[in-house]
Protein backbone atom coordinates (compact mmCIF):
# COMPACT_ATOMS: atom_id res chain seq x y z
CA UNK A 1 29.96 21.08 -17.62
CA UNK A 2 33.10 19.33 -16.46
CA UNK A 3 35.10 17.81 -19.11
CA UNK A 4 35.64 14.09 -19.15
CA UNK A 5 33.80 11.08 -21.94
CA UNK A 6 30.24 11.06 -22.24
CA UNK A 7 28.74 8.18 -20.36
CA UNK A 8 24.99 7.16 -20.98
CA UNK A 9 23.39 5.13 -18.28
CA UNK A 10 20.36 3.17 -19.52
CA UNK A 11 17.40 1.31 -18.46
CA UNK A 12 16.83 -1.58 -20.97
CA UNK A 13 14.41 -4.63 -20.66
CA UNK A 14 15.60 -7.75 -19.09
CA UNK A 15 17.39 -9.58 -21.44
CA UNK A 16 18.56 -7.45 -23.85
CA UNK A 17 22.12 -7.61 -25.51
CA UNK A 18 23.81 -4.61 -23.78
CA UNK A 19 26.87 -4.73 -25.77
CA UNK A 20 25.15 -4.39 -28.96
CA UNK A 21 24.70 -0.71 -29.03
CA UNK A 22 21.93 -0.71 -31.56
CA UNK A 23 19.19 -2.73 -28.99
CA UNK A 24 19.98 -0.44 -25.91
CA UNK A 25 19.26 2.71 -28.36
CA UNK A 26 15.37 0.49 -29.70
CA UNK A 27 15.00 -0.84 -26.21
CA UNK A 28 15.76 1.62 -23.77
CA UNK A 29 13.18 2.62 -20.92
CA UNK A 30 14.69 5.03 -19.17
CA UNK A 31 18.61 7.00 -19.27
CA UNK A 32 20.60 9.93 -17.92
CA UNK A 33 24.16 10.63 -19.32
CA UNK A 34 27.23 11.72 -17.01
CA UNK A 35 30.31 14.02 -18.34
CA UNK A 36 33.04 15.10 -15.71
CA UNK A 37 30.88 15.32 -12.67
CA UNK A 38 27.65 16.19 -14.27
CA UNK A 39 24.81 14.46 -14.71
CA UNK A 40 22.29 15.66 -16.79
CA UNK A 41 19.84 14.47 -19.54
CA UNK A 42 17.36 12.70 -17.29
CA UNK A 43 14.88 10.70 -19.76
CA UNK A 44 11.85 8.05 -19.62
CA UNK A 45 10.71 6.53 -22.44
CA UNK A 46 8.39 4.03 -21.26
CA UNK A 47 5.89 6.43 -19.10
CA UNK A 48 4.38 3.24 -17.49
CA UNK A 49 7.64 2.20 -15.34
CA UNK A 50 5.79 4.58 -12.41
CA UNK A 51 7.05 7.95 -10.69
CA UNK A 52 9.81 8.86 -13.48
CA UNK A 53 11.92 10.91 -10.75
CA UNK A 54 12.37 7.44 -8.97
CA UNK A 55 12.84 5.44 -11.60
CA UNK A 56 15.90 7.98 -12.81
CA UNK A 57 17.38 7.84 -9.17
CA UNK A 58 18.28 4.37 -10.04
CA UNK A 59 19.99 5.81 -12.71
CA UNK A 60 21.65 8.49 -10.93
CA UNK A 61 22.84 6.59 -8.20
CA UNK A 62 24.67 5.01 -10.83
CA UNK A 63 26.17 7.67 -12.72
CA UNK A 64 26.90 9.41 -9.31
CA UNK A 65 28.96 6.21 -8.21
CA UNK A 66 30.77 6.28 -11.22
CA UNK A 67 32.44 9.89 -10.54
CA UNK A 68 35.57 10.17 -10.06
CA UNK A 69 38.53 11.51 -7.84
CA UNK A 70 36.20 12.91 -5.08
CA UNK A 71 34.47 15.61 -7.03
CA UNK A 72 31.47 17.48 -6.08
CA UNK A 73 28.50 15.74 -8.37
CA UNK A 74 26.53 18.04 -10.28
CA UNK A 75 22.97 17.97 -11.79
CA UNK A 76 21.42 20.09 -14.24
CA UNK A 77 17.52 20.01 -14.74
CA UNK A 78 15.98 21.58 -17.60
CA UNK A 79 13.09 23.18 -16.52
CA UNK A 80 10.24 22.18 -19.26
CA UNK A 81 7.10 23.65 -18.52
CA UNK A 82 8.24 26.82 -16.80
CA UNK A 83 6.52 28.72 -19.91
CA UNK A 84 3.15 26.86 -19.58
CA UNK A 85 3.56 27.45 -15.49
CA UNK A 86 4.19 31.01 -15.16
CA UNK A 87 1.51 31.76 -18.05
CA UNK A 88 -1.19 30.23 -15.52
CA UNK A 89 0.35 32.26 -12.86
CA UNK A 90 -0.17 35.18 -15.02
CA UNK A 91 -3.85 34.26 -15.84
CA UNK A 92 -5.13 32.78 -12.35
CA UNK A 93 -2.63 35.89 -10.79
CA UNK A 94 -2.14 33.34 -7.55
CA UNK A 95 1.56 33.44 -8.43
CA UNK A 96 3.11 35.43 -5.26
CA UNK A 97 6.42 36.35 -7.48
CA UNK A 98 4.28 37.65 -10.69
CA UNK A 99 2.47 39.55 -8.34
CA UNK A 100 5.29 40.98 -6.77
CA UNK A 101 7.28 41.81 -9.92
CA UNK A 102 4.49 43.27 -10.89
CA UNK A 103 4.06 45.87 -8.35
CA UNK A 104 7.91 45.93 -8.40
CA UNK A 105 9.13 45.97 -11.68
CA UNK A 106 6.64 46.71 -14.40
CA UNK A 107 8.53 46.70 -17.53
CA UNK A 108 10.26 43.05 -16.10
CA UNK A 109 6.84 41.48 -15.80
CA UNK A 110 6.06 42.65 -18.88
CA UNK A 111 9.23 40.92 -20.48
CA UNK A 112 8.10 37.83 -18.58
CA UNK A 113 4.85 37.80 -19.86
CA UNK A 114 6.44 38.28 -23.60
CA UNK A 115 8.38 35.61 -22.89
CA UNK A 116 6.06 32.75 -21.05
CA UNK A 117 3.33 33.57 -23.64
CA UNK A 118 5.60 34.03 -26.51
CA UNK A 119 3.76 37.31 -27.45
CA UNK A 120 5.99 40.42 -28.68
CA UNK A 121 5.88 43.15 -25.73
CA UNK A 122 3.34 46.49 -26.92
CA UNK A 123 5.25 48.27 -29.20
CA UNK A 124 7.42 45.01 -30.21
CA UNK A 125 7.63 42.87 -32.86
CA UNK A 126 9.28 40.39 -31.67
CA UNK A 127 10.20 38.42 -28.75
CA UNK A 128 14.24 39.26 -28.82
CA UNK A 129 17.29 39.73 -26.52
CA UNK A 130 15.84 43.13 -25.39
CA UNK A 131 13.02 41.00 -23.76
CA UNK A 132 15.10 38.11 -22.44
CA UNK A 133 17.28 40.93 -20.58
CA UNK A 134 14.58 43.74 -19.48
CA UNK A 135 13.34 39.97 -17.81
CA UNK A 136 16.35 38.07 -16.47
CA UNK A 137 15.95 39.16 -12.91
CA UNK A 138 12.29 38.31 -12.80
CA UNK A 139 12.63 35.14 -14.93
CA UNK A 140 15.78 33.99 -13.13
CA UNK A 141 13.45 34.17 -9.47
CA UNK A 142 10.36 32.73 -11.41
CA UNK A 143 12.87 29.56 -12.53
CA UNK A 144 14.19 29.20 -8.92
CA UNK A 145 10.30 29.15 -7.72
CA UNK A 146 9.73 26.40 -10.11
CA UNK A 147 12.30 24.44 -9.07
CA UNK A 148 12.34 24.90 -5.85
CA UNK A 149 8.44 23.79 -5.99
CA UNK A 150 10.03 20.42 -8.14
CA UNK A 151 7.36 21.20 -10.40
CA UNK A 152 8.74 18.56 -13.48
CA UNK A 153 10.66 15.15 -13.39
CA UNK A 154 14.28 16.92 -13.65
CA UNK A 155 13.54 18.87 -10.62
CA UNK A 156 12.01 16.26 -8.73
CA UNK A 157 15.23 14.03 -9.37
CA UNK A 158 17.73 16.38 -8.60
CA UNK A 159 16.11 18.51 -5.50
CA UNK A 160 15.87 14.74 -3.86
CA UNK A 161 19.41 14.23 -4.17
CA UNK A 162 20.96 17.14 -3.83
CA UNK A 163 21.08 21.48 -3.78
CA UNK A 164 20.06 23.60 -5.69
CA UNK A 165 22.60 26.11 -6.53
CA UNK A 166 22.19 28.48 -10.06
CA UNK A 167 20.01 29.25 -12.26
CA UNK A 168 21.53 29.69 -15.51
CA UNK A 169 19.59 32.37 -17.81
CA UNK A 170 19.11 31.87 -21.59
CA UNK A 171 21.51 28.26 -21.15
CA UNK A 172 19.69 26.98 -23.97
CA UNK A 173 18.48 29.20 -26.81
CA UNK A 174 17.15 26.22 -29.29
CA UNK A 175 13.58 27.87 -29.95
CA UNK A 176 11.91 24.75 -29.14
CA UNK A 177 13.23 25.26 -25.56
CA UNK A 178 12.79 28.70 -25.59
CA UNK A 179 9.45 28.02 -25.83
CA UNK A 180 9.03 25.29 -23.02
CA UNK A 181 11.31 27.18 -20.56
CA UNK A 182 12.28 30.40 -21.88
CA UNK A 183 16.30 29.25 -21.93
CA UNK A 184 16.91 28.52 -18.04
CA UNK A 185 18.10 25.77 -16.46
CA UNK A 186 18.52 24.63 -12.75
CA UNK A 187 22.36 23.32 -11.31
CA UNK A 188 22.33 21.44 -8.47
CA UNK A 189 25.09 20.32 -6.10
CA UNK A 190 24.05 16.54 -5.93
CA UNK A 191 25.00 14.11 -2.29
């Protein structure tokens, strides 16, 4: 991320005191924060404003217009759900990249599987680094599929407005993401 202040553009109800920093935080619908040049952070709270990807463009039209000195804008999309999608790949075995890693690259789809169904690997005890890097390559292509496909509201947003450009293995190692989307994250060059 580019370094610059933290700047948190939010979606409040009509109305509501905007300089008192305590009602945004109750109130707020929808937000996405900016640092540098990159936006990330994408968030609805209120699921009934309609199609959250286009009710965070507003947003990010905002945050992009507040960049600064001609820099490229950047977005980066967690990728929540990528577990949950590539284990149905794995059981309905429709998935044209788990079946090609699997022909390919045995031990990798077996990391991958370790890792979407957070089940040790035979012979393992636990899901570790081992896993995460006997899968990178694999996961890394599964992550651009997903993304590519827009398959969540962070993707949606930011392949609308922009590139795709990285996927970034193991970016986020909190467990609780580990389990949604096994680490990765999607950048995005953003127009």
């Amino acid at each position: 991320m580019t370094e610059g202040p933290r700047v948190t553009f939010a979606l409040v109800p009509e109305g509501t005191a905007v300089d008192d920093d305590f009602w945004v935080r109750r109130l707020c619908l929808a937000s996405i924060s900016l640092e540098g040049n990159t936006v990330y952070g994408a968030n609805v709270t209120q699921k009934g404003l309609g199609d959250p990807a286009e009710v965070l463009g507003i947003l990010l039209s905002e945050a992009m217009g507040d960049i600064k000195g001609g820099a490229t804008p950047m977005g980066v999309a967690r990728l929540d759900g990528l577990c949950k999608w590539i284990s149905g790949g794995i059981r309905s075995g429709d998935n044209i990249v788990l079946k090609e890693l699997r022909e390919t690259d045995e031990k990798g789809y077996g990391a991958v599987e370790a890792i979407a169904t957070d089940t040790p690997r035979e012979g393992h005890s636990v899901v570790g680094f081992g896993t995460f890097r006997d899968g990178k390559e694999g996961w890394e292509k599964l992550a651009r599929d997903f993304a590519v496909k827009e398959l969540n509201t962070e993707t949606r947003l930011f392949g609308s407005k922009g590139v795709l450009k990285t996927i970034e293995h193991l970016a986020d190692d909190s467990p609780e993401y580990i389990k949604s989307a096994g680490g990765a994250i999607a950048t995005y060059s953003l127009k």
